[in-house]
Every structure is written in structure tokens, then in C-alpha cells.
N, C-alpha and C. Protein backbone atom coordinates (compact mmCIF):
# COMPACT_ATOMS: atom_id res chain seq x y z
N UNK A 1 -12.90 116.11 69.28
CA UNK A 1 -11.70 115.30 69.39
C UNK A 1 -12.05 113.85 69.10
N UNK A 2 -11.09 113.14 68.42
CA UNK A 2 -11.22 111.80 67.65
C UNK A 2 -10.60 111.12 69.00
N UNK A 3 -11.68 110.02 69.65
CA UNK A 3 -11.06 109.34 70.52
C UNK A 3 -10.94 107.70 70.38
N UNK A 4 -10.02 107.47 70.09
CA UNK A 4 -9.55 105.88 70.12
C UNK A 4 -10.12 104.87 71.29
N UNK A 5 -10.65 104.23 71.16
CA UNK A 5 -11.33 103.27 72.51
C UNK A 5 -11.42 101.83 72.15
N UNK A 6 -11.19 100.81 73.41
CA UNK A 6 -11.64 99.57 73.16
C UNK A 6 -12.93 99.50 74.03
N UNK A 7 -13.89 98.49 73.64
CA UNK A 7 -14.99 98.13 74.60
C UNK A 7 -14.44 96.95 74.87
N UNK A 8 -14.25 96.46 76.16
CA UNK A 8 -14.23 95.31 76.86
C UNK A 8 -15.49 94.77 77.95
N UNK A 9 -15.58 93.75 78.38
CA UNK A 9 -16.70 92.83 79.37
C UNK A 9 -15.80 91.87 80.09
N UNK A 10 -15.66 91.63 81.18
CA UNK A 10 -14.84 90.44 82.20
C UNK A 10 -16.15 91.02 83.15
N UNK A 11 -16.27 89.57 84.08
CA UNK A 11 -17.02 89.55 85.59
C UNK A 11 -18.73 90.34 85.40
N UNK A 12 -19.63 90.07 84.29
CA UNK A 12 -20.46 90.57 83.94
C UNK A 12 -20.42 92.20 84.22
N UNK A 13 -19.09 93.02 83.61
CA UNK A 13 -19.14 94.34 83.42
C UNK A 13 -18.65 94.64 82.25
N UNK A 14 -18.92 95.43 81.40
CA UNK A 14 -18.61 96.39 80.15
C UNK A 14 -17.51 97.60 80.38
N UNK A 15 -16.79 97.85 80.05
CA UNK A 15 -15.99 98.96 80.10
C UNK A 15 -15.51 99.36 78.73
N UNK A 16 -15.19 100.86 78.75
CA UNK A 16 -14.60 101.77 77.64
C UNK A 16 -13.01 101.75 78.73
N UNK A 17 -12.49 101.89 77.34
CA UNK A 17 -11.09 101.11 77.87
C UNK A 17 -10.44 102.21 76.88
N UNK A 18 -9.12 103.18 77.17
CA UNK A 18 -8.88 104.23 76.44
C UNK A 18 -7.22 103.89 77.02
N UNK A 19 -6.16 104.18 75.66
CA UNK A 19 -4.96 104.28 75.88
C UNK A 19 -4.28 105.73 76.30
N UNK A 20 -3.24 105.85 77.30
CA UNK A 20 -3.33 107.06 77.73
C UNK A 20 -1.85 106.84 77.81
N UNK A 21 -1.16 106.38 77.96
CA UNK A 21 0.34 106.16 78.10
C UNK A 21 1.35 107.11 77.72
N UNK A 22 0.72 107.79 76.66
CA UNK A 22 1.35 109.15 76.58
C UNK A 22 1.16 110.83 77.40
N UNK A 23 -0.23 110.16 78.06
CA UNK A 23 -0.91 111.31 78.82
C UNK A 23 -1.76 112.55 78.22
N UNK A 24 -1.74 112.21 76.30
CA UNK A 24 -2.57 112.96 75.89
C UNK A 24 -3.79 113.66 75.90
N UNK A 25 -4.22 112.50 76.61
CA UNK A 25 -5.77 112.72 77.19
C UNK A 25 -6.24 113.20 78.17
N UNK A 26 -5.12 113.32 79.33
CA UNK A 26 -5.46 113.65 80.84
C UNK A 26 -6.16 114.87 80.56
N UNK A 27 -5.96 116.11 79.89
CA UNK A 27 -6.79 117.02 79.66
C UNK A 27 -8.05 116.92 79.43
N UNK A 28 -8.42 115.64 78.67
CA UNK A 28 -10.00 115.69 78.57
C UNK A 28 -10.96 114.95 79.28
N UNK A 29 -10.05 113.79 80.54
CA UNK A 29 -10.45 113.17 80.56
C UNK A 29 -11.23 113.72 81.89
N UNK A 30 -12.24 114.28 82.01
CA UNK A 30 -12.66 115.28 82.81
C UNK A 30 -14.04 113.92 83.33
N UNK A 31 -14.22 114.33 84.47
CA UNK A 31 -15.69 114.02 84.86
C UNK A 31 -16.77 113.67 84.31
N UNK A 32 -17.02 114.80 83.65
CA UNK A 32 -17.98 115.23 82.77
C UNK A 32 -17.86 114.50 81.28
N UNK A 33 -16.80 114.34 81.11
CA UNK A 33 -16.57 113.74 79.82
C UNK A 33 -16.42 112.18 80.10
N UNK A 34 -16.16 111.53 80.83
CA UNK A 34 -15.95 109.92 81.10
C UNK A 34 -17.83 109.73 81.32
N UNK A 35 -18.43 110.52 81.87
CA UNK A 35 -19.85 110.64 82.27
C UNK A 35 -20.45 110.18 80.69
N UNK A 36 -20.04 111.23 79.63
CA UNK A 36 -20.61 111.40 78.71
C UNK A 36 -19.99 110.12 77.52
N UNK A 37 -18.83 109.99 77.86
CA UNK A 37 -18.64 108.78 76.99
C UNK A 37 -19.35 107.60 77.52
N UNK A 38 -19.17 107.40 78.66
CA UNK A 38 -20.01 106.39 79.18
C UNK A 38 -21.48 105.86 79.43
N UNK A 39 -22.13 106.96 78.83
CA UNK A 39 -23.65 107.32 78.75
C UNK A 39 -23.96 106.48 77.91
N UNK A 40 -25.11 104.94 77.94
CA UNK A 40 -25.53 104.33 77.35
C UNK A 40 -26.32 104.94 76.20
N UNK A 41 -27.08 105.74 76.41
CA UNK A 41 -27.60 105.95 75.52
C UNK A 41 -26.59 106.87 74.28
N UNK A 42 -26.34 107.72 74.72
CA UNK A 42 -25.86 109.08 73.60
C UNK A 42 -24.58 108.99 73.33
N UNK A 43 -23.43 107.69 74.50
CA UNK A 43 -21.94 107.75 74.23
C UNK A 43 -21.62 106.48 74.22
N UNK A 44 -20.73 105.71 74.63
CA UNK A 44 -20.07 104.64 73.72
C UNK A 44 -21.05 103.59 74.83
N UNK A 45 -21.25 103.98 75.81
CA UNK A 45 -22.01 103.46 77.32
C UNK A 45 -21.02 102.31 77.72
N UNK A 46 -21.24 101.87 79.07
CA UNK A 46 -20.24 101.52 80.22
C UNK A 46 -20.53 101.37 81.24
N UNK A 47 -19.86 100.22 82.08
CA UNK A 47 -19.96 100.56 83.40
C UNK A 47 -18.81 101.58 84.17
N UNK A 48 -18.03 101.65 83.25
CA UNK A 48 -16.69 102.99 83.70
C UNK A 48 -16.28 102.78 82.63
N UNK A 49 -15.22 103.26 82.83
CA UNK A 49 -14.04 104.12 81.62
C UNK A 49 -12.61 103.40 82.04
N UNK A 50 -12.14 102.91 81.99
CA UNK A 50 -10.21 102.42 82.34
C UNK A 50 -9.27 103.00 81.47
N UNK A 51 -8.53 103.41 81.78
CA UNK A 51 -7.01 104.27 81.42
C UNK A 51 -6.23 103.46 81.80
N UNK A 52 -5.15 103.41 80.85
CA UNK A 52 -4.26 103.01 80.72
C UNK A 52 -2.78 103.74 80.78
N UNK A 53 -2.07 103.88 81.65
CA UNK A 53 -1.52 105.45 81.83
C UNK A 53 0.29 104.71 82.33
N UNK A 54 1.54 105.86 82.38
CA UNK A 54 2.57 105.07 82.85
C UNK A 54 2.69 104.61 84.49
N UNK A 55 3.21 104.59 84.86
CA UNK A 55 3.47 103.76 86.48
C UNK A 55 3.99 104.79 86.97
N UNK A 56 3.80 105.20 87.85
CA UNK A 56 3.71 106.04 88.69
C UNK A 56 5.35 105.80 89.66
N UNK A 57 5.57 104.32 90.17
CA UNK A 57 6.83 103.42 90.91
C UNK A 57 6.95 102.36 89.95
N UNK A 58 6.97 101.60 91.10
CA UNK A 58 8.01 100.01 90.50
C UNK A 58 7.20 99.08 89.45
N UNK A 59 5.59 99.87 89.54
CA UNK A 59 5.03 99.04 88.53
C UNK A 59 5.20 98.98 87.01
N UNK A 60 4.75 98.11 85.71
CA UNK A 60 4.77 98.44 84.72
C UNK A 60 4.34 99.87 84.15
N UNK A 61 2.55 99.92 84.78
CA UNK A 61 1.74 100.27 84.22
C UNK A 61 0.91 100.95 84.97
N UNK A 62 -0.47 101.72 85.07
CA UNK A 62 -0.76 102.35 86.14
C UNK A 62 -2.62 102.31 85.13
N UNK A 63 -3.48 101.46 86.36
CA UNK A 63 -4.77 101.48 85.91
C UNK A 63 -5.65 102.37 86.29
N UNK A 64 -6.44 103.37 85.76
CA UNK A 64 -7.48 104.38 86.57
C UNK A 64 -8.35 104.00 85.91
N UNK A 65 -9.47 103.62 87.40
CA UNK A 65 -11.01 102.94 87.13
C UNK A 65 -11.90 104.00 87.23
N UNK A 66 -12.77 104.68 86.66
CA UNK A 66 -13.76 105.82 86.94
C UNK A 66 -15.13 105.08 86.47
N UNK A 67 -15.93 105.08 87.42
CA UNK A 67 -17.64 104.95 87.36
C UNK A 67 -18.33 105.83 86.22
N UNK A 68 -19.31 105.10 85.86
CA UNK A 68 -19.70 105.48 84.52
C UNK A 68 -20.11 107.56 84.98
N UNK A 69 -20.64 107.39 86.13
CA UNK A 69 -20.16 109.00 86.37
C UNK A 69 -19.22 109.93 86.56
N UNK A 70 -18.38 109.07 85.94
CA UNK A 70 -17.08 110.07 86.37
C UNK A 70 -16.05 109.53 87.51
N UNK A 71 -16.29 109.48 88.23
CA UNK A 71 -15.99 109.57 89.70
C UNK A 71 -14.88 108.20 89.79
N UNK A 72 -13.89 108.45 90.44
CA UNK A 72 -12.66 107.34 90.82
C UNK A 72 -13.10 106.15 91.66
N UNK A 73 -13.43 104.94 90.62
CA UNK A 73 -13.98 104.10 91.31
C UNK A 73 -13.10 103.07 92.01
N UNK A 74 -11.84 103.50 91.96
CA UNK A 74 -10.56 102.50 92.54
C UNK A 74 -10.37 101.06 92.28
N UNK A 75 -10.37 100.39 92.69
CA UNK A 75 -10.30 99.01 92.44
C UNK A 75 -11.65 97.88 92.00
N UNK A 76 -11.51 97.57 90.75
CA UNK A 76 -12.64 96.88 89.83
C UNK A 76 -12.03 95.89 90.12
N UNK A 77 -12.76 94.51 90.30
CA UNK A 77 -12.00 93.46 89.46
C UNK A 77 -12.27 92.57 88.03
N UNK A 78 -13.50 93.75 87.51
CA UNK A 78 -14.01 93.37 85.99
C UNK A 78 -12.62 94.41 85.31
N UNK A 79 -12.74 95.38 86.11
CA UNK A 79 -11.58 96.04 85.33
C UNK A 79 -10.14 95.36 85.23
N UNK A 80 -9.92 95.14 86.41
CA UNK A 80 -8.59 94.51 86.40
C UNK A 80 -8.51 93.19 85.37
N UNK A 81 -9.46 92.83 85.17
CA UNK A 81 -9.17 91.58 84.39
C UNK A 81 -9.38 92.51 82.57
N UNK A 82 -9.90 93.17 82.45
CA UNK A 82 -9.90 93.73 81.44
C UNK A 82 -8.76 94.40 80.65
N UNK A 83 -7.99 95.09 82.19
CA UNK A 83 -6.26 95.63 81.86
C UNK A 83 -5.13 94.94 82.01
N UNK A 84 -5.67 93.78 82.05
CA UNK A 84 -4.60 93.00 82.18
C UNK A 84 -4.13 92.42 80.67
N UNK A 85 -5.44 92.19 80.08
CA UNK A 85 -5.64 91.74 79.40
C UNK A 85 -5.53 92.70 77.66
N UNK A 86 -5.77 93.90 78.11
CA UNK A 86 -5.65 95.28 77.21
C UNK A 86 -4.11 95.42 77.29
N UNK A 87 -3.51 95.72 77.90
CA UNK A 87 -2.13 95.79 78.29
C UNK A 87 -0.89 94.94 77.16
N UNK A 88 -1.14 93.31 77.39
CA UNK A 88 -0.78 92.47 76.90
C UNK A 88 -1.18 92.59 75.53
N UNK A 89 -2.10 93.12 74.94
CA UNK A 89 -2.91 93.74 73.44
C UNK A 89 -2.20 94.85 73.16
N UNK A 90 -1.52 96.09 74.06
CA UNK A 90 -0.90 96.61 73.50
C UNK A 90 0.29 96.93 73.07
N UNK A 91 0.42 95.75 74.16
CA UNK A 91 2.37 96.18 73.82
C UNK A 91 2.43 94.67 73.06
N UNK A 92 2.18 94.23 72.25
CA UNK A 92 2.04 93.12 71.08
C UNK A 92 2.05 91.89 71.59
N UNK A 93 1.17 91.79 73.06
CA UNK A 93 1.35 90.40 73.54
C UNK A 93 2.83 90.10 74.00
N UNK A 94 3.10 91.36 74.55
CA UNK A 94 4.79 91.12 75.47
C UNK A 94 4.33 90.74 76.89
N UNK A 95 3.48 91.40 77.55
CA UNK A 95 3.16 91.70 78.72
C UNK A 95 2.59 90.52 79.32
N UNK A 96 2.69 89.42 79.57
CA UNK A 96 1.87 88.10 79.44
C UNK A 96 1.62 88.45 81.25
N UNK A 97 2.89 88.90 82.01
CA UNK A 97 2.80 89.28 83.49
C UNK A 97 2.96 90.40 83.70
N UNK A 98 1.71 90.93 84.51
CA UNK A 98 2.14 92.82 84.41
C UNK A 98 1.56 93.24 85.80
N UNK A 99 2.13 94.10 86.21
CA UNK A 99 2.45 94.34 87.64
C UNK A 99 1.99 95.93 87.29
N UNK A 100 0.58 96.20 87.75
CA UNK A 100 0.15 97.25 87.47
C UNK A 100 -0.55 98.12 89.27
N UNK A 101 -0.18 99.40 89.04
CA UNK A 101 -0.89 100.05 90.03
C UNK A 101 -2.14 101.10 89.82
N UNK A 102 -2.86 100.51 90.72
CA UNK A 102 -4.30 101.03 90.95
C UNK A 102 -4.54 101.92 92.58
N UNK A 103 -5.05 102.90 92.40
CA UNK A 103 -5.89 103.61 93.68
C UNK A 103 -5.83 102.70 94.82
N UNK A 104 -6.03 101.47 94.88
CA UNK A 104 -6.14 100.55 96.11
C UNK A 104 -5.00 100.00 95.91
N UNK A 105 -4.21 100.12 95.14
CA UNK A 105 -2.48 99.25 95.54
C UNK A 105 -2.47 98.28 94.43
N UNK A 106 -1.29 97.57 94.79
CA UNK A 106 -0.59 97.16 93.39
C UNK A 106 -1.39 95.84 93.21
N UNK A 107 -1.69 95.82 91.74
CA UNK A 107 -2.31 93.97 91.39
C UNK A 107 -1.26 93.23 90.37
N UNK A 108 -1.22 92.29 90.63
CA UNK A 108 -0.49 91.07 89.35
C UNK A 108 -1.62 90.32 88.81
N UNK A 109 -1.26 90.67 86.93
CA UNK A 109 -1.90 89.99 86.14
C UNK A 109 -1.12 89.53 85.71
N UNK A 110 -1.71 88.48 85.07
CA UNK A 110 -1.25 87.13 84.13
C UNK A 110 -2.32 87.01 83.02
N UNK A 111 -1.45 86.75 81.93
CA UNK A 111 -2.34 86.31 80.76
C UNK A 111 -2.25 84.71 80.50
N UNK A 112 -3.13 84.31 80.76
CA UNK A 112 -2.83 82.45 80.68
C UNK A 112 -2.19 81.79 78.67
N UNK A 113 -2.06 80.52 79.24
CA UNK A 113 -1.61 80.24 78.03
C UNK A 113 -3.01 80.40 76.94
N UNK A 114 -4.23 79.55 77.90
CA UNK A 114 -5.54 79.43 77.23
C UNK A 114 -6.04 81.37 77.19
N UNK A 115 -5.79 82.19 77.31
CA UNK A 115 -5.79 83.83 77.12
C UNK A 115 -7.00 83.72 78.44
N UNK A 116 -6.96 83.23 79.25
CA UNK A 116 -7.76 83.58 80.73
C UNK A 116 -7.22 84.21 81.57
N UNK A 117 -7.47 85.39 82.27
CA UNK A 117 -6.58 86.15 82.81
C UNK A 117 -6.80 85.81 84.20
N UNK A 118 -5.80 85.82 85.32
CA UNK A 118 -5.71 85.68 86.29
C UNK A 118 -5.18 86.91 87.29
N UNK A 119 -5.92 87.47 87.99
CA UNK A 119 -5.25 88.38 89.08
C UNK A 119 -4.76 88.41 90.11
N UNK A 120 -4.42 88.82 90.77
CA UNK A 120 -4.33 89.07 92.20
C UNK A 120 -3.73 89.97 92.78
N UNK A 121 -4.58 90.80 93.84
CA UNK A 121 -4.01 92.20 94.45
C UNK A 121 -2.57 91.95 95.39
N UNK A 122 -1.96 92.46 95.35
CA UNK A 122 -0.55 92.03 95.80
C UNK A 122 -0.13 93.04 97.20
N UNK A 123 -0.43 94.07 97.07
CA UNK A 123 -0.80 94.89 98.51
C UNK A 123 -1.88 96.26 98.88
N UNK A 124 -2.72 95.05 99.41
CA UNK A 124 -4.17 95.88 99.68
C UNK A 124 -3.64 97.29 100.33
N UNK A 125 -4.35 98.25 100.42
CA UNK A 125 -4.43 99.52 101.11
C UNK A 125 -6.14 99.75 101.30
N UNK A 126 -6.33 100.64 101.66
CA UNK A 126 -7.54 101.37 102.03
C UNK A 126 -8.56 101.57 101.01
N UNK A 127 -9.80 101.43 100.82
CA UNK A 127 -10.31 101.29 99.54
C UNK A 127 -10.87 100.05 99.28
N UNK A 128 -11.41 100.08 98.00
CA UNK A 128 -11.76 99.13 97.70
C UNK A 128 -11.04 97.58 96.89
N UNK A 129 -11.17 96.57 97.47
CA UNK A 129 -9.78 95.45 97.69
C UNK A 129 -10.39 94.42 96.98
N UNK A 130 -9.73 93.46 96.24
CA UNK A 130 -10.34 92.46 95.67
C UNK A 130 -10.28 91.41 97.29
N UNK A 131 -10.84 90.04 96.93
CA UNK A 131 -11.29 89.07 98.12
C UNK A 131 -10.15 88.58 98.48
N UNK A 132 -8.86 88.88 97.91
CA UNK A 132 -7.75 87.99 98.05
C UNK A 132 -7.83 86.63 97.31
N UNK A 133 -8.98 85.93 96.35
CA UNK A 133 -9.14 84.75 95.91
C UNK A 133 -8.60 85.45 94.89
N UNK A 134 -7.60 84.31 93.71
CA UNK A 134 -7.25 84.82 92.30
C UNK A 134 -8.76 84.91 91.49
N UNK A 135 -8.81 85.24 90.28
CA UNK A 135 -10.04 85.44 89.79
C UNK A 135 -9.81 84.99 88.10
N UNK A 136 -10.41 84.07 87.07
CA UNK A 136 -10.04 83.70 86.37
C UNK A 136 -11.30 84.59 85.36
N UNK A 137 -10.94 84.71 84.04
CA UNK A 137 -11.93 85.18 83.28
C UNK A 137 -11.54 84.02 81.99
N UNK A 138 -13.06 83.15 81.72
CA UNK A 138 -13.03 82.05 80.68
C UNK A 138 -14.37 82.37 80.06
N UNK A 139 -14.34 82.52 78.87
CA UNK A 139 -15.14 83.06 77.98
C UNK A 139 -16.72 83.94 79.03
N UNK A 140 -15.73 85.03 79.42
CA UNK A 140 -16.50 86.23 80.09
C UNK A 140 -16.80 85.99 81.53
N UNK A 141 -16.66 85.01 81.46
CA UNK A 141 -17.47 84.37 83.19
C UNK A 141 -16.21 83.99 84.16
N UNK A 142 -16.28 84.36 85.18
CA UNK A 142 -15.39 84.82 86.61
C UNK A 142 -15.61 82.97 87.07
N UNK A 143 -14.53 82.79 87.70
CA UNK A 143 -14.78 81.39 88.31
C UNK A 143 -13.52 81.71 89.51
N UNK A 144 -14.13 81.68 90.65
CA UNK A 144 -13.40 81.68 91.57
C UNK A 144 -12.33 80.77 92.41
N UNK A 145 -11.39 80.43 91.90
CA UNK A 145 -10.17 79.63 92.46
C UNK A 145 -9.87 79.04 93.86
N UNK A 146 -9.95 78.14 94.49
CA UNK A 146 -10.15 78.14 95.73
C UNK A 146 -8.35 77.42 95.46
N UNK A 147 -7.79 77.60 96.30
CA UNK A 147 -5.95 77.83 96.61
C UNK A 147 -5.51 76.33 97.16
């Protein structure tokens, strides 16, 4: 199977970044196979895999983070800045604010004017939670916002 992918980097992490919005993929997107795409050596390599999938509720969009083994790594915030930012890339730079849900609850991204993305988790749950500080990504590097 011919698989379409972006490689992205925010917050010194790499990710394989795959459009799913139609759900074509949920069939393959197996354990074993996010393992194997994500395999530095023999597959596209990664620190996970991000999907891009529809919203589940009130959100736009719906992010699934999986560890380069497979496994549901819930809330990134290299990822989140990565889908925020993928998002706004796919729907032709409409999405500048996107209200996406993740495993740990809903986050708001922003795409800045300067294209620095800004997050913030909007209601933590159980899991793994960003710090509550917004988080900026400027040419790759995280700078933490003090409010």
C-alpha cells in the first residue's frame, strides 16, 4: 500500500504525520505497522506517527498520537504543535484556529501571523496534560510563554 506522509519536528521531536480524515487507513494503521513505519532504520523513522482523523464532538478535528511503538501515546506537545500546524496545511491555510481533540482532552491551536504555532490544552482529563503554559514553536525551538 502507497502511503502518503508528512515528516514534521516541533519541541526537538520528529514525527510521521499521515492524513486520515477519510478513515481510509484505520485498517492499517495497526501497531505493528506505525512500529514499522516509524522504525529509523528500515521505515520513514519517528518519534510517533500523528493522524489526522474527523472529530469525534464539538471539535474541528481529532489528533491520535502513537509512540514510535505503536502504542497510544495521548497527549504530545511536539505533536500538538505539529497538528496544528498540518491541519492549517491541509485545509489550504483555512484553519489558522483549530480546536482539536486528543486522548487527554481538547487543545486550541493557533497558527500565528509569523507561522509560530501556539497551543493550549483547554480541558485537561486524565493522562498525559500539557503544563498549562502556551507553547510557541519559532524556527523548531519551543519557548515557553510566561502569561
Amino acid at each position: 500500500m502507497m502511503l502518503e506522509f508528512y515528516k514534521m519536528t516541533a519541541a526537538e521531536s520528529d514525527f510521521v504525520v499521515v492524513d486520515n480524515r477519510d478513515l481510509a487507513l484505520s485498517p492499517v494503521l495497526t501497531r505493528e505497522n506505525i512500529a514499522d513505519i516509524c522504525n529509523r532504520r528500515f521505515g520513514v523513522g519517528g518519534e510517533g506517527l500523528i493522524v489526522v482523523e474527523p472529530a469525534e464532538g464539538k471539535a474541528s478535528v481529532r489528533m491520535r498520537c502513537y509512540s514510535a511503538d505503536g502504542s497510544d501515546a495521548g497527549m504530545n506537545t511536539g505533536a500538538a504543535l505539529c497538528f496544528t500546524s498540518i491541519v492549517d496545511f491541509l485545509m489550504d491555510a483555512g484553519m489558522k484556529r483549530v480546536r482539536f481533540e486528543t486522548s487527554s482532552g481538547m487543545v486550541k491551536g493557533v497558527v500565528n501571523d509569523d507561522d509560530s504555532v501556539t497551543i493550549q490544552q483547554t480541558s485537561p482529563q486524565l493522562g498525559p496534560k500539557l503544563t498549562g503554559q502556551p507553547y510557541i514553536v519559532f524556527r523548531g525551538e519551543v519557548i515557553i510563554c510566561d502569561e
